[in-house]
C-alpha atoms as a PDB file:
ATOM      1  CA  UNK A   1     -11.876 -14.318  25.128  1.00  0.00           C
ATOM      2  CA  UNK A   2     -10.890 -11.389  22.940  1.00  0.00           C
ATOM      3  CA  UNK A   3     -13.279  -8.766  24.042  1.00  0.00           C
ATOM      4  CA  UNK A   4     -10.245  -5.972  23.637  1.00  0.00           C
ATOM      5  CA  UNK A   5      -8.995  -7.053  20.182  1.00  0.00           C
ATOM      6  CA  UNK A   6      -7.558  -4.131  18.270  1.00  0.00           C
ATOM      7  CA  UNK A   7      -7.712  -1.912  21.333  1.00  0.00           C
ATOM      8  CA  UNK A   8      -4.971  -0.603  23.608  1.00  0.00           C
ATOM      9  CA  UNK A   9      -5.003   0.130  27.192  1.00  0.00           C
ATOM     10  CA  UNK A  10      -3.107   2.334  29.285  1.00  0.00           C
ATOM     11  CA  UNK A  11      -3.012   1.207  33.007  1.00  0.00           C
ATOM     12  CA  UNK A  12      -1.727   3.763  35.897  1.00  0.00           C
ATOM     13  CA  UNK A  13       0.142   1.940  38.635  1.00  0.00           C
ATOM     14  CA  UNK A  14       1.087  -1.190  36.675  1.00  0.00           C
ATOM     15  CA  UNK A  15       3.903  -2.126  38.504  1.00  0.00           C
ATOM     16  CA  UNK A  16       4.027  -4.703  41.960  1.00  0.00           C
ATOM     17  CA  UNK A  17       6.881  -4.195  44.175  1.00  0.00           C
ATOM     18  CA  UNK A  18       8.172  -7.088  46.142  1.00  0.00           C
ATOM     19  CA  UNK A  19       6.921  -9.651  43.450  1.00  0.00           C
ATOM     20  CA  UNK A  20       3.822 -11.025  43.266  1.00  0.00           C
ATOM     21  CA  UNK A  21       0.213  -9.882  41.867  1.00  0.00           C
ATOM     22  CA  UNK A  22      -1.058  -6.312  42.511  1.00  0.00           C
ATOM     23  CA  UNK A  23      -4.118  -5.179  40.935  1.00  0.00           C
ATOM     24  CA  UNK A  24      -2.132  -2.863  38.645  1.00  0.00           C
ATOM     25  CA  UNK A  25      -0.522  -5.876  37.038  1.00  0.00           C
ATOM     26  CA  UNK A  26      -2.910  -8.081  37.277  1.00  0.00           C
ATOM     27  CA  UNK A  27      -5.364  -5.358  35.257  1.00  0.00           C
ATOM     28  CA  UNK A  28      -2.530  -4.976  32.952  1.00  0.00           C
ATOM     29  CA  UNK A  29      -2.142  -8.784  32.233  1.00  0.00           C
ATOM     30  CA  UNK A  30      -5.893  -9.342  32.285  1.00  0.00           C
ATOM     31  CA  UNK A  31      -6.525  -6.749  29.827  1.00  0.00           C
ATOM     32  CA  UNK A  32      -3.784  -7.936  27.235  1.00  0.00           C
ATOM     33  CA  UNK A  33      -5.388 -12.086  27.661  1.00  0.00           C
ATOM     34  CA  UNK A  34      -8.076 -10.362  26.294  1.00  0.00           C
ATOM     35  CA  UNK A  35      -6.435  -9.020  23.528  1.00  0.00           C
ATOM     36  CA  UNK A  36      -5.303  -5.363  23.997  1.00  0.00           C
ATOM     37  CA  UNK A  37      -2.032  -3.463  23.247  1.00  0.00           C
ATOM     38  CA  UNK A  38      -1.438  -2.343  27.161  1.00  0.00           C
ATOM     39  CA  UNK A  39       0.721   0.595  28.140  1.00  0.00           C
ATOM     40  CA  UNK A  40       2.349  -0.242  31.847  1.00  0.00           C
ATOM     41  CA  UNK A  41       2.824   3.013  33.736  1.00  0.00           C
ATOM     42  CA  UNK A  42       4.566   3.185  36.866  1.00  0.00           C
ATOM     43  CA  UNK A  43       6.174   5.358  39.015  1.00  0.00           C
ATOM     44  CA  UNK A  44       9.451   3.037  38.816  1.00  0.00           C
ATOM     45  CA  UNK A  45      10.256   2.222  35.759  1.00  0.00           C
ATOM     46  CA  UNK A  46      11.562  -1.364  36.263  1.00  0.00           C
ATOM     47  CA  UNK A  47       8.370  -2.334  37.428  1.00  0.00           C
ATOM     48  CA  UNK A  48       6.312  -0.432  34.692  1.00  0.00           C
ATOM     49  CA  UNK A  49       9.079  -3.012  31.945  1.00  0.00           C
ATOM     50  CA  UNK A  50       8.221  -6.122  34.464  1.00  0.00           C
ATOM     51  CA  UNK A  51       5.030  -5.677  34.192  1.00  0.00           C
ATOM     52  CA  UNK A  52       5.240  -5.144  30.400  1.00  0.00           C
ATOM     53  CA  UNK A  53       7.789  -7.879  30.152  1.00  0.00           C
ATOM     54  CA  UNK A  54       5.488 -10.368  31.701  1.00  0.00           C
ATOM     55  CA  UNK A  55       2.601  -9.616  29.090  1.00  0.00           C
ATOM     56  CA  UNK A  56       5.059 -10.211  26.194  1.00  0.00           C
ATOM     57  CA  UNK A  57       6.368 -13.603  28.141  1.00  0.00           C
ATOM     58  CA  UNK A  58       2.809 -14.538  27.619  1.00  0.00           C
ATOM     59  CA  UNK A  59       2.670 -13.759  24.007  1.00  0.00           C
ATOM     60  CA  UNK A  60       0.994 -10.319  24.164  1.00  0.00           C
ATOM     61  CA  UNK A  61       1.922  -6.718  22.883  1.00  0.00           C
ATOM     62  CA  UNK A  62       2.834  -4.432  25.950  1.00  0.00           C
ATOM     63  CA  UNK A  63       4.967  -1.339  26.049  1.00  0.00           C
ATOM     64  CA  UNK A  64       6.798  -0.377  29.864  1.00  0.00           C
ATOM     65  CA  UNK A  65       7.208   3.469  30.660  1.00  0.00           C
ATOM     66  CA  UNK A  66       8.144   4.782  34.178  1.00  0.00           C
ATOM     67  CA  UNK A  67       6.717   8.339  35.661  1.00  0.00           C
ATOM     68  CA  UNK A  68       5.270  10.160  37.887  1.00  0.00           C
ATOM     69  CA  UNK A  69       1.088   9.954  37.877  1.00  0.00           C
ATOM     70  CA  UNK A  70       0.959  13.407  39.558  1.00  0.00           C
ATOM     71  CA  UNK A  71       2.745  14.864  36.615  1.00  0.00           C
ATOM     72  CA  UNK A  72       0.774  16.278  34.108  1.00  0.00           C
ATOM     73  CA  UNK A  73       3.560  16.117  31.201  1.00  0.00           C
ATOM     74  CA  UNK A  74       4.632  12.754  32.312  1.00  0.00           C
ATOM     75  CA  UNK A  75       1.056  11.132  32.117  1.00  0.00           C
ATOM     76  CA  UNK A  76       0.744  13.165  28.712  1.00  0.00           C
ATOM     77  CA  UNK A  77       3.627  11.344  27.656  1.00  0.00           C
ATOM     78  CA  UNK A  78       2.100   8.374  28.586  1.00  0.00           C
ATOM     79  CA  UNK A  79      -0.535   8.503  26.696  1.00  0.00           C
ATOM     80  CA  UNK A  80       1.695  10.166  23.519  1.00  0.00           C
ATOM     81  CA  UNK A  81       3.212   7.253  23.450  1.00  0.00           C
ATOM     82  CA  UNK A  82       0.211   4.788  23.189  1.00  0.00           C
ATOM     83  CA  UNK A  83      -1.010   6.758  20.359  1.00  0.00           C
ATOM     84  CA  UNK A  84       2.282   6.842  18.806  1.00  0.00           C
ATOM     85  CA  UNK A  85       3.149   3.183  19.770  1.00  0.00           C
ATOM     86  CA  UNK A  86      -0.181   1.551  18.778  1.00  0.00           C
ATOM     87  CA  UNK A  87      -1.965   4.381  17.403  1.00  0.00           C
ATOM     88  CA  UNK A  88      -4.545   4.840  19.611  1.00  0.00           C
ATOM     89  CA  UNK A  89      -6.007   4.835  23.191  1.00  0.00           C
ATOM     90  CA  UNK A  90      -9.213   3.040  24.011  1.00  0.00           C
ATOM     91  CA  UNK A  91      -8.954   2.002  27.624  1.00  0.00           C
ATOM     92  CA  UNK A  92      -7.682   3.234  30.802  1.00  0.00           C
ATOM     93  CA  UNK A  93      -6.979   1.981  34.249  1.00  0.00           C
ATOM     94  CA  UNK A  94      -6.294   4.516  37.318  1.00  0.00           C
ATOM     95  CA  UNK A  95      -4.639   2.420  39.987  1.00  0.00           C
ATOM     96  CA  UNK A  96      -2.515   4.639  41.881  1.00  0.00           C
ATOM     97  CA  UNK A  97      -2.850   5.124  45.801  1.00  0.00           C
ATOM     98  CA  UNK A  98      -1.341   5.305  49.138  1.00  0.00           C
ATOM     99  CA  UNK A  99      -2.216   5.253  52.766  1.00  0.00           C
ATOM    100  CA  UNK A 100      -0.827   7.472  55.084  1.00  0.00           C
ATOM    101  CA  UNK A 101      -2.429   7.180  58.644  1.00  0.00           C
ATOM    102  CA  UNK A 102      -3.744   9.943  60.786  1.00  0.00           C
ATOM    103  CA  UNK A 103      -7.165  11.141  61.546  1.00  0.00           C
ATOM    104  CA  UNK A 104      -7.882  15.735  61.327  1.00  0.00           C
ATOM    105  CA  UNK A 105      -5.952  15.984  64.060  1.00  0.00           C
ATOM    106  CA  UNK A 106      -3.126  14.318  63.873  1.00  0.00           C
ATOM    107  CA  UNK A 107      -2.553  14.117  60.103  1.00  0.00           C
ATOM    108  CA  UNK A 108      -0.176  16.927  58.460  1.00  0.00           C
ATOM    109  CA  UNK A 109      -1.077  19.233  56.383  1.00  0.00           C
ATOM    110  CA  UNK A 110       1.775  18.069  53.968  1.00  0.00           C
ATOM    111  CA  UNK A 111       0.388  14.592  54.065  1.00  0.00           C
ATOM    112  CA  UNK A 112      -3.040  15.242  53.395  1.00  0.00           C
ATOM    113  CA  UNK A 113      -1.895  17.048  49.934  1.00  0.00           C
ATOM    114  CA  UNK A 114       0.029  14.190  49.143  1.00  0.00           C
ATOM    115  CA  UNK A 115      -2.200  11.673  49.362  1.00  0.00           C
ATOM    116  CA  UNK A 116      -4.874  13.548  47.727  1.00  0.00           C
ATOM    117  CA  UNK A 117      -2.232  14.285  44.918  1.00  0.00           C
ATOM    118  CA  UNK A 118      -1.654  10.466  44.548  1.00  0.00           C
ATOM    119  CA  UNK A 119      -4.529   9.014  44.799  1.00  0.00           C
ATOM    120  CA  UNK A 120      -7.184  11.744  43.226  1.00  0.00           C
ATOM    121  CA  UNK A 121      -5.144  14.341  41.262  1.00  0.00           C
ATOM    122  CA  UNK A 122      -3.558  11.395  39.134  1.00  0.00           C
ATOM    123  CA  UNK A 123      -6.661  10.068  38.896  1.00  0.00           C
ATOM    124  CA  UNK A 124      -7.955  13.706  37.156  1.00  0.00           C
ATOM    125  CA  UNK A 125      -4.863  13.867  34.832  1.00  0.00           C
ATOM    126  CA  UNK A 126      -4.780  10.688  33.352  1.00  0.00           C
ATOM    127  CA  UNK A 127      -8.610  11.062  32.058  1.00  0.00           C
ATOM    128  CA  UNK A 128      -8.058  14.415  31.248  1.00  0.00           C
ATOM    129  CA  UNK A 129      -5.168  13.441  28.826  1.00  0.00           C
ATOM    130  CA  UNK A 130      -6.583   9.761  27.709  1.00  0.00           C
ATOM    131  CA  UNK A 131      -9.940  10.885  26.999  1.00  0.00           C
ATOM    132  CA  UNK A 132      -9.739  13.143  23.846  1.00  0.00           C
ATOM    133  CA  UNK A 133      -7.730  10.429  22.330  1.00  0.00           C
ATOM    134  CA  UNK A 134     -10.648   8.046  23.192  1.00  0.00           C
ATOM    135  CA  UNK A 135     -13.106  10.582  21.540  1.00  0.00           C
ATOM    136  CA  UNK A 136     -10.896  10.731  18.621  1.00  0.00           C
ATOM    137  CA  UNK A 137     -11.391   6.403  18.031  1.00  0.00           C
ATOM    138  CA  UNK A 138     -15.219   7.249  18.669  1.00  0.00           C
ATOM    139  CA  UNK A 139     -15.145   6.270  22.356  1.00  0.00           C
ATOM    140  CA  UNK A 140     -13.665   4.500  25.196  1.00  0.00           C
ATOM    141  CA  UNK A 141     -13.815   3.035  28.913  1.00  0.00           C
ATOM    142  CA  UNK A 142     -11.936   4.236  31.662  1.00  0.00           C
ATOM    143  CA  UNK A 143     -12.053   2.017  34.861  1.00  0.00           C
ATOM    144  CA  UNK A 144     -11.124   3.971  38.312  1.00  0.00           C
ATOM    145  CA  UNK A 145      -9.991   1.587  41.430  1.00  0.00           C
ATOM    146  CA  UNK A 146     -11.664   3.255  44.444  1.00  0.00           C
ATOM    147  CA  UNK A 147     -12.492   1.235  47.541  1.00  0.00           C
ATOM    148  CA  UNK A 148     -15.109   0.302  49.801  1.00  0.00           C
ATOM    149  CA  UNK A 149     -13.237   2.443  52.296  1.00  0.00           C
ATOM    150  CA  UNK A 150     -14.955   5.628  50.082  1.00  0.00           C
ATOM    151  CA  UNK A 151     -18.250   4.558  51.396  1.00  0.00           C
ATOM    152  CA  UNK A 152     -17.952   3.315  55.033  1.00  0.00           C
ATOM    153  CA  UNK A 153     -15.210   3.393  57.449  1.00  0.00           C
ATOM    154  CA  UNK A 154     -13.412   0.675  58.050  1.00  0.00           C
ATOM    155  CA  UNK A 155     -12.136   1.023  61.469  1.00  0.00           C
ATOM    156  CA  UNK A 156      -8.191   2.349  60.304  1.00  0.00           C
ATOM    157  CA  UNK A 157      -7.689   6.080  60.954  1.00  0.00           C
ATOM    158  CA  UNK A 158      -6.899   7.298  57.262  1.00  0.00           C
ATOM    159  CA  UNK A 159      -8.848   9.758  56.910  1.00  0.00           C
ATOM    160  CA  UNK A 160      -6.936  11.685  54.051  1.00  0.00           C
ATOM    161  CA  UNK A 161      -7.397   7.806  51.846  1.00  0.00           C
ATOM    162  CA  UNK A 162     -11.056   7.431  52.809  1.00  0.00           C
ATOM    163  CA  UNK A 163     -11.548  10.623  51.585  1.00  0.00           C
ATOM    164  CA  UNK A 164      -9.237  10.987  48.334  1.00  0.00           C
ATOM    165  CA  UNK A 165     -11.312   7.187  46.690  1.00  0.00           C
ATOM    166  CA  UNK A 166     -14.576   8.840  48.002  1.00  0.00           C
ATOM    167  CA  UNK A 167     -13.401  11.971  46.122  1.00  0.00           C
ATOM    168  CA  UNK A 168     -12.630   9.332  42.892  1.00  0.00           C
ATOM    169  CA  UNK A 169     -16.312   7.998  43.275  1.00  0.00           C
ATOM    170  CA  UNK A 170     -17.918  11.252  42.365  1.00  0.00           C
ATOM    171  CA  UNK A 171     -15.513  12.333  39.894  1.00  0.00           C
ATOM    172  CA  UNK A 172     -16.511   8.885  38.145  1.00  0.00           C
ATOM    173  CA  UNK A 173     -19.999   9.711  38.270  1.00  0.00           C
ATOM    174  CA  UNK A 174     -19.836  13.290  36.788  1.00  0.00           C
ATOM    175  CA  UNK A 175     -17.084  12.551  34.037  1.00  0.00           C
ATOM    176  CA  UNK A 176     -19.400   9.586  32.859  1.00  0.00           C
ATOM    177  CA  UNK A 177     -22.283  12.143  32.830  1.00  0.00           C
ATOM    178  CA  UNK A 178     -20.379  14.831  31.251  1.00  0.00           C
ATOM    179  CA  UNK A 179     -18.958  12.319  28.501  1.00  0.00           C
ATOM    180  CA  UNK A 180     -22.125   9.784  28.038  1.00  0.00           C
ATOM    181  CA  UNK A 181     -23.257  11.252  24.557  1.00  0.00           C
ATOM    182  CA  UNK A 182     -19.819  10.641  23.023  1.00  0.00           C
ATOM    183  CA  UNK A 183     -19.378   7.476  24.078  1.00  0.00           C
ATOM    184  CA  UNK A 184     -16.841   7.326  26.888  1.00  0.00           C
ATOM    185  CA  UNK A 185     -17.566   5.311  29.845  1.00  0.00           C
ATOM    186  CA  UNK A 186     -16.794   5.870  33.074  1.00  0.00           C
ATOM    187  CA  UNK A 187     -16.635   2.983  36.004  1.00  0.00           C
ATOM    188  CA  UNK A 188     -14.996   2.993  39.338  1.00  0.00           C
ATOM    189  CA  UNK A 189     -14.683  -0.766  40.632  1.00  0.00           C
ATOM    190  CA  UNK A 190     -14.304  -0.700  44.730  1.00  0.00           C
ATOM    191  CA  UNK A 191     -12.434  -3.193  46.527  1.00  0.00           C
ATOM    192  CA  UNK A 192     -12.672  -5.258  50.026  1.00  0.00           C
ATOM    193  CA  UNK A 193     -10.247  -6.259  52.239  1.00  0.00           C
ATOM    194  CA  UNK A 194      -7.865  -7.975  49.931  1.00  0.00           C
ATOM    195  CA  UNK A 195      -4.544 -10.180  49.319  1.00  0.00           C
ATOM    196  CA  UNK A 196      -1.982  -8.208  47.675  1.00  0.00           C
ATOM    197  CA  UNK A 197       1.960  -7.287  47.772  1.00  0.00           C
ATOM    198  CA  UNK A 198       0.497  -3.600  49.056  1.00  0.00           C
ATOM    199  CA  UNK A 199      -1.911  -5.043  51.489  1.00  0.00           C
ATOM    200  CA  UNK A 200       0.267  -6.744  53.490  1.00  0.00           C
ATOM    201  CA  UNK A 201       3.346  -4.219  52.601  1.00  0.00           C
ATOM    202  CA  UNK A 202       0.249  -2.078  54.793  1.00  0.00           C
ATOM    203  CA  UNK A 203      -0.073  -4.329  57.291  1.00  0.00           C
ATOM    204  CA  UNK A 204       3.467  -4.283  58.148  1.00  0.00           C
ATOM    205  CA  UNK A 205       4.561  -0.312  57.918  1.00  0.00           C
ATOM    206  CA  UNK A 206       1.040   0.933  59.253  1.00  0.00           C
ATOM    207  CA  UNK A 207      -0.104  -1.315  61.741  1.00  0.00           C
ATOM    208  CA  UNK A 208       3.280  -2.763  62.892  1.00  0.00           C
ATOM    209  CA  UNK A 209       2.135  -6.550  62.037  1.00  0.00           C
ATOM    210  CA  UNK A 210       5.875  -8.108  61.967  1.00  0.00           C
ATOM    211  CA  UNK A 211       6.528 -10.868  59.406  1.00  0.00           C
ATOM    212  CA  UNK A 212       5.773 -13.876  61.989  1.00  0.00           C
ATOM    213  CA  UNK A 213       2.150 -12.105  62.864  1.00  0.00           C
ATOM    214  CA  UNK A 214       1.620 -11.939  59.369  1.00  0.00           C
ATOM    215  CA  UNK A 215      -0.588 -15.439  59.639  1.00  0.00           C
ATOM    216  CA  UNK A 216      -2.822 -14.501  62.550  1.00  0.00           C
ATOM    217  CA  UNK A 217      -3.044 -11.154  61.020  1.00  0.00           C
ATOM    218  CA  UNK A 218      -4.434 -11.978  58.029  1.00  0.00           C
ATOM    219  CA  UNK A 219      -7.230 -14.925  59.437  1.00  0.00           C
ATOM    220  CA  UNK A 220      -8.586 -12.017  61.319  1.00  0.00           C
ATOM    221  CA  UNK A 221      -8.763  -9.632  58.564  1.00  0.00           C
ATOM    222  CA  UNK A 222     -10.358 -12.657  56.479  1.00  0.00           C
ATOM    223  CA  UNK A 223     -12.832 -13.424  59.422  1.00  0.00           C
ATOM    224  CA  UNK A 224     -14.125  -9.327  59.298  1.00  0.00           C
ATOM    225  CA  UNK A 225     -15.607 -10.858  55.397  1.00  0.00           C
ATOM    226  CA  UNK A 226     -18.849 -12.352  54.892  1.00  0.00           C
ATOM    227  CA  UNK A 227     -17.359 -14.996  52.556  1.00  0.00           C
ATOM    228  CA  UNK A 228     -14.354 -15.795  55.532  1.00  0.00           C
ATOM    229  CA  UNK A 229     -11.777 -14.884  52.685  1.00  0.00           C
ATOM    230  CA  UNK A 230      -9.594 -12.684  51.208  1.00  0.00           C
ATOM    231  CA  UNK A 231      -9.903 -11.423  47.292  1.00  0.00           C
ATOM    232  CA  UNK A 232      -7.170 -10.864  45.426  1.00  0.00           C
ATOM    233  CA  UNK A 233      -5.402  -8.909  42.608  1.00  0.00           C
ATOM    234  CA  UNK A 234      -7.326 -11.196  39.623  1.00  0.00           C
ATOM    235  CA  UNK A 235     -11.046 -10.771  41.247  1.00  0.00           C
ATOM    236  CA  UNK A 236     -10.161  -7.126  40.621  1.00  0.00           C
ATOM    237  CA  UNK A 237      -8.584  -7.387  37.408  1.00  0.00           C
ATOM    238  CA  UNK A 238     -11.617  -9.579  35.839  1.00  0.00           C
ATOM    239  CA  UNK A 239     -14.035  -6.893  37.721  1.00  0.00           C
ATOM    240  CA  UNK A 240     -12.165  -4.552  35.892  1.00  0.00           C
ATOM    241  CA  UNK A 241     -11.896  -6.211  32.589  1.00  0.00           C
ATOM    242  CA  UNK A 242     -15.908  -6.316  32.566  1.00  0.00           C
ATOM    243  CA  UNK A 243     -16.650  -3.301  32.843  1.00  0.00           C
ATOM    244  CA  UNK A 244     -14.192  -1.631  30.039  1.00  0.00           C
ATOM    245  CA  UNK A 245     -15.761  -4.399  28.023  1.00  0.00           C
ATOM    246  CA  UNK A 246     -18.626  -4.139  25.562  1.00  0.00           C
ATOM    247  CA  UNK A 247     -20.169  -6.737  28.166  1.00  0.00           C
ATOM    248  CA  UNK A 248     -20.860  -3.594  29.909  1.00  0.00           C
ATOM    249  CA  UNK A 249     -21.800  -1.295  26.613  1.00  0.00           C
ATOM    250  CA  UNK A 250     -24.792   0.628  29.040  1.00  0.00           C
ATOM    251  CA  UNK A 251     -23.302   0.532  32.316  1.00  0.00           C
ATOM    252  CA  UNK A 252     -21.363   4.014  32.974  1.00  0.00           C
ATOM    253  CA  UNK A 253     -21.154   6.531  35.932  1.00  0.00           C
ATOM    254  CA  UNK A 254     -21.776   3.233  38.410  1.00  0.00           C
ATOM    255  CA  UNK A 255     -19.575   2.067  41.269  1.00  0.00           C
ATOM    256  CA  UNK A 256     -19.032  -2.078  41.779  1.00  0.00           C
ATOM    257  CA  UNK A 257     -18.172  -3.321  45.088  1.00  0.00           C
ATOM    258  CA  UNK A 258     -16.269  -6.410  44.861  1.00  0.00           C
ATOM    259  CA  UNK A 259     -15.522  -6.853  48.785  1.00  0.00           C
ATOM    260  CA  UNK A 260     -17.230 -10.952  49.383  1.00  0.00           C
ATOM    261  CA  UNK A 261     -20.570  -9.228  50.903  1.00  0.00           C
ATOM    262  CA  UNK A 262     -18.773  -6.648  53.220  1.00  0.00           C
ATOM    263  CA  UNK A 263     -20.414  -3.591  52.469  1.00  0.00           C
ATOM    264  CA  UNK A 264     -24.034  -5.725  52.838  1.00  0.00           C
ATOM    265  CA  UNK A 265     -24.162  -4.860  56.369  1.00  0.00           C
ATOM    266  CA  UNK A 266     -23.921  -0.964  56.054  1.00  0.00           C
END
């Protein structure tokens, strides 16, 4: 398919560390399949040009920049260079977010702010510097990667990331409101218990799962899914890829679950 033909994408949080498939990259390849000119942006820089590196290995146009998503001049720059690169910005991807565990109590002040800094203030900044370049092409689709950890809790004491993507959810909703009339869409896409690099990089540094548990670790995390398995980085990037698409031309302000029936239950 080449639903993004002519159109370049910017994607926040391109890069995977530790090899493999994260969403980011995934999104990032996905997007440029389909046809788009996609801007990798990472917080390192090698991964942002991997991720860029692997698009052109494929045969498609991609451009790797490194910074900061918290940064409003370095997300500026960003999207600068898009504009200047393929002279324009029609698409965006926010994929930027970390845990950090701790419930009211025992969570610091210090983390709090800088998970809500990653994961909702980035989030903020890149729309509010992407979007009047997608007003000036006559209209664009920004896709925000929330989780189904904004609407039910999921049994992990991070409260400071349940409440940053719920945060993300309404900001979705009222920027697609606020921007319906000139043609900018706005989607968040929320996933499940997935297989990724930063999944089980999670498992490992916040639950203490060591390498050998890994196995047992993850059939019990697959077992908590109505399906009995895992998604992974390209259910979210496809997800993704619809709704930026004009398969999705009159769906805006709306939040899709892609979590294999967990949420059902709630």
């Amino acid at each position: 398919m080449e639903r993004f033909k002519g159109k370049t994408a910017l994607v926040i949080g391109a890069g995977t560390a530790g090899g493999g498939w994260g969403i980011g990259k995934a999104c990032a390849a996905q997007f440029a399949r389909e046809g788009a000119s996609v801007v990798c942006f990472d917080l390192d820089a090698r991964l942002a040009e991997e991720a860029a590196r692997t698009i052109r290995d494929e045969g498609g146009t991609a451009l790797g920049i490194g910074g900061n998503a918290t940064s409003s001049d370095e997300v500026k720059a960003a999207v600068d260079a898009a504009v200047a690169e393929f002279g324009g910005l029609d698409l965006l991807v926010n994929n930027v977010g970390i845990v950090v565990p701790g419930d009211v109590v025992e969570l610091s002040e210090e983390d709090f702010d800088k998970v809500f800094a990653v994961n909702l203030k980035s989030c903020f900044l890149s729309m509010k510097h992407a979007i009047p370049e997608m007003l000036a092409r006559g209209g664009g689709a920004v896709v925000n990667v929330s989780s189904i950890s904004s609407i039910r809790y999921l049994g992990k004491n991070y409260v400071a990331y349940y409440s940053s993507k719920a945060a993300m959810n309404q900001m979705t909703r009222v920027t697609a409101a606020e921007y319906a009339a000139r043609q900018v869409r706005v989607n968040a896409v929320l996933p499940g218990l997935m297989d990724t690099p930063m999944a089980r990089a999670s498992a490992q540094s916040n639950w203490g799962a060591s390498p050998e548990q890994m196995d047992e670790v993850w059939k019990a995390r697959a077992e908590r899914v109505p399906m009995k398995w895992l998604g992974d980085a390209w259910d979210i990037a496809r997800a993704s890829a619809f709704l930026a698409s004009d398969d999705a031309r009159f769906i805006t302000g709306q939040t899709l679950t892609v979590d294999g029936g967990m949420t059902l239950g709630c």
